[in-house]
C-alpha atoms as a PDB file:
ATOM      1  CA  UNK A   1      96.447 105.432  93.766  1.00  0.00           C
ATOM      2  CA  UNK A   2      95.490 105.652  97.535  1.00  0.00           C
ATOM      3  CA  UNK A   3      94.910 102.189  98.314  1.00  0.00           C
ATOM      4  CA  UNK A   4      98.207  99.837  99.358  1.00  0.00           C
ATOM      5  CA  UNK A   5      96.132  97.224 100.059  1.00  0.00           C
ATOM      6  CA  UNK A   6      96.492  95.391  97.234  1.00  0.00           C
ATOM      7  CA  UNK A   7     100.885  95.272  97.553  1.00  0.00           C
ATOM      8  CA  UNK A   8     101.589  91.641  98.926  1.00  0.00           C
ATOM      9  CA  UNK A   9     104.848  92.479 100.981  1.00  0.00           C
ATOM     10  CA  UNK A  10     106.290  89.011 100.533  1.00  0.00           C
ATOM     11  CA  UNK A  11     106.016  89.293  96.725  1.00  0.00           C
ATOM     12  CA  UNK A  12     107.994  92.895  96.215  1.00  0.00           C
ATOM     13  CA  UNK A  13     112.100  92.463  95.774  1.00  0.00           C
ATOM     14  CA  UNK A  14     113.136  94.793  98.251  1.00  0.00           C
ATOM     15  CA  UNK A  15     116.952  96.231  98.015  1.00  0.00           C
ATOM     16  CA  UNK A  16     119.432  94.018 100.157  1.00  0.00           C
ATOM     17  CA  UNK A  17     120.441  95.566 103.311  1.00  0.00           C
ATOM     18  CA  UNK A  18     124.370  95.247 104.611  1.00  0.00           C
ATOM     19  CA  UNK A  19     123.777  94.342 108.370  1.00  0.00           C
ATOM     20  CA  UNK A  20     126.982  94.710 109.222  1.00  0.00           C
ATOM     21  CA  UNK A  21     127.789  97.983 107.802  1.00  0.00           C
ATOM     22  CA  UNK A  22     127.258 100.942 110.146  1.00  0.00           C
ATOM     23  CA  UNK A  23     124.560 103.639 109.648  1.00  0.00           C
ATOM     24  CA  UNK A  24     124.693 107.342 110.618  1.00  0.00           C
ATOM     25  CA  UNK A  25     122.182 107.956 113.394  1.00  0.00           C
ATOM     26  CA  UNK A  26     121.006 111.053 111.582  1.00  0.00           C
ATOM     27  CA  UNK A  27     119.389 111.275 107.833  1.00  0.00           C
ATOM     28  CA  UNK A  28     121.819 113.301 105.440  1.00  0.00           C
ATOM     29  CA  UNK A  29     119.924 116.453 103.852  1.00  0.00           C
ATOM     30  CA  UNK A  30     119.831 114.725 100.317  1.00  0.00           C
ATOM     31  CA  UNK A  31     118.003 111.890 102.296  1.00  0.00           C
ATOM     32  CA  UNK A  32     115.914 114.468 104.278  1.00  0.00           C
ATOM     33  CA  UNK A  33     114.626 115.799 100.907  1.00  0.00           C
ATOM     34  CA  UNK A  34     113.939 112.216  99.288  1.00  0.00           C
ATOM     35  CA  UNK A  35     111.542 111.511 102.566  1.00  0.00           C
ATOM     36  CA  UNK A  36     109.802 114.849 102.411  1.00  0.00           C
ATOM     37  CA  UNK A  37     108.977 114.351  98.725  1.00  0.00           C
ATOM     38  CA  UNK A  38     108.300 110.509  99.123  1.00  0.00           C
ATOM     39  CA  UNK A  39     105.618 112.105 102.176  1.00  0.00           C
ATOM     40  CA  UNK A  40     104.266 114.722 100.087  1.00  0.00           C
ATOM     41  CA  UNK A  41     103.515 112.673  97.468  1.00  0.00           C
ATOM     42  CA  UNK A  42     101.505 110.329  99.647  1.00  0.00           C
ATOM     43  CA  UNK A  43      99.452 113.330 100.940  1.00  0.00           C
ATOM     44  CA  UNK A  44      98.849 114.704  97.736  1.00  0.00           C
ATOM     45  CA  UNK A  45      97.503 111.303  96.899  1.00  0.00           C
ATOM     46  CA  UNK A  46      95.227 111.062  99.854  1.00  0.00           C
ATOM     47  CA  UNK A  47      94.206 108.086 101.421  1.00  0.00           C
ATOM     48  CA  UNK A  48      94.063 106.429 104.495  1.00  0.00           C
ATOM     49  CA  UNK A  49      97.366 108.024 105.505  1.00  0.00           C
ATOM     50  CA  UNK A  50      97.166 111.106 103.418  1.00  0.00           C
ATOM     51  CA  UNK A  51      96.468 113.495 106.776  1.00  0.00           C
ATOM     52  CA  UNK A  52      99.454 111.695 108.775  1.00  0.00           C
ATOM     53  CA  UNK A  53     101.973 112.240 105.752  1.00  0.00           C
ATOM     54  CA  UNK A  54     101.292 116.139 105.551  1.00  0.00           C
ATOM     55  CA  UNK A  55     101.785 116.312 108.888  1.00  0.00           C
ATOM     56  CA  UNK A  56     105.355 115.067 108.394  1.00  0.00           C
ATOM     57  CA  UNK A  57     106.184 116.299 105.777  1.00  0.00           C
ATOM     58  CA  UNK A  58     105.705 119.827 107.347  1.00  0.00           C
ATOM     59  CA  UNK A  59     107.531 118.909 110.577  1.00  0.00           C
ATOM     60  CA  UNK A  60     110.665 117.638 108.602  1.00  0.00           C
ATOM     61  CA  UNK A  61     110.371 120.703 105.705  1.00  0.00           C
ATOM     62  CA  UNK A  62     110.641 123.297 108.768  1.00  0.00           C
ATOM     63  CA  UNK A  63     113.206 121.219 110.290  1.00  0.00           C
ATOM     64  CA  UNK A  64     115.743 121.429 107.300  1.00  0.00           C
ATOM     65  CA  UNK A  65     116.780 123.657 104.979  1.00  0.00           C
ATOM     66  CA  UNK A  66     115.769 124.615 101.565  1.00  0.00           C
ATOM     67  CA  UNK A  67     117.203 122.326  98.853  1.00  0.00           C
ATOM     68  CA  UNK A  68     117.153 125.654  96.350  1.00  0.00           C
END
């Protein structure tokens, strides 16, 4: 699937977000993996944002370290 297009934002049931809980300014590692797999995923897919998603995802994999 490489076209979003089709997702109608106001239809999906997004988690609830606690507003006034306070959020670390940096991503942990286990949440630095979950984005660079979420962005490779997305590349491998292609797409209109296929290019810009490898692109991340190699600036964030050399940023942290391995999860093995």
């Amino acid at each position: 699937m490489d076209d979003y297009a089709h997702f109608d934002l106001d239809e999906i049931d997004f988690a609830p977000v606690e507003y006034d809980e306070e959020r670390l300014a940096l991503l942990t590692l286990g949440e630095a993996h979950m984005l660079l797999r979420v962005l490779r995923t997305v590349a491998a897919e292609g797409g209109p944002l296929g290019v810009e998603a490898d692109g991340l995802s190699k600036e964030i994999a050399a940023r942290i370290p391995s999860q093995d």
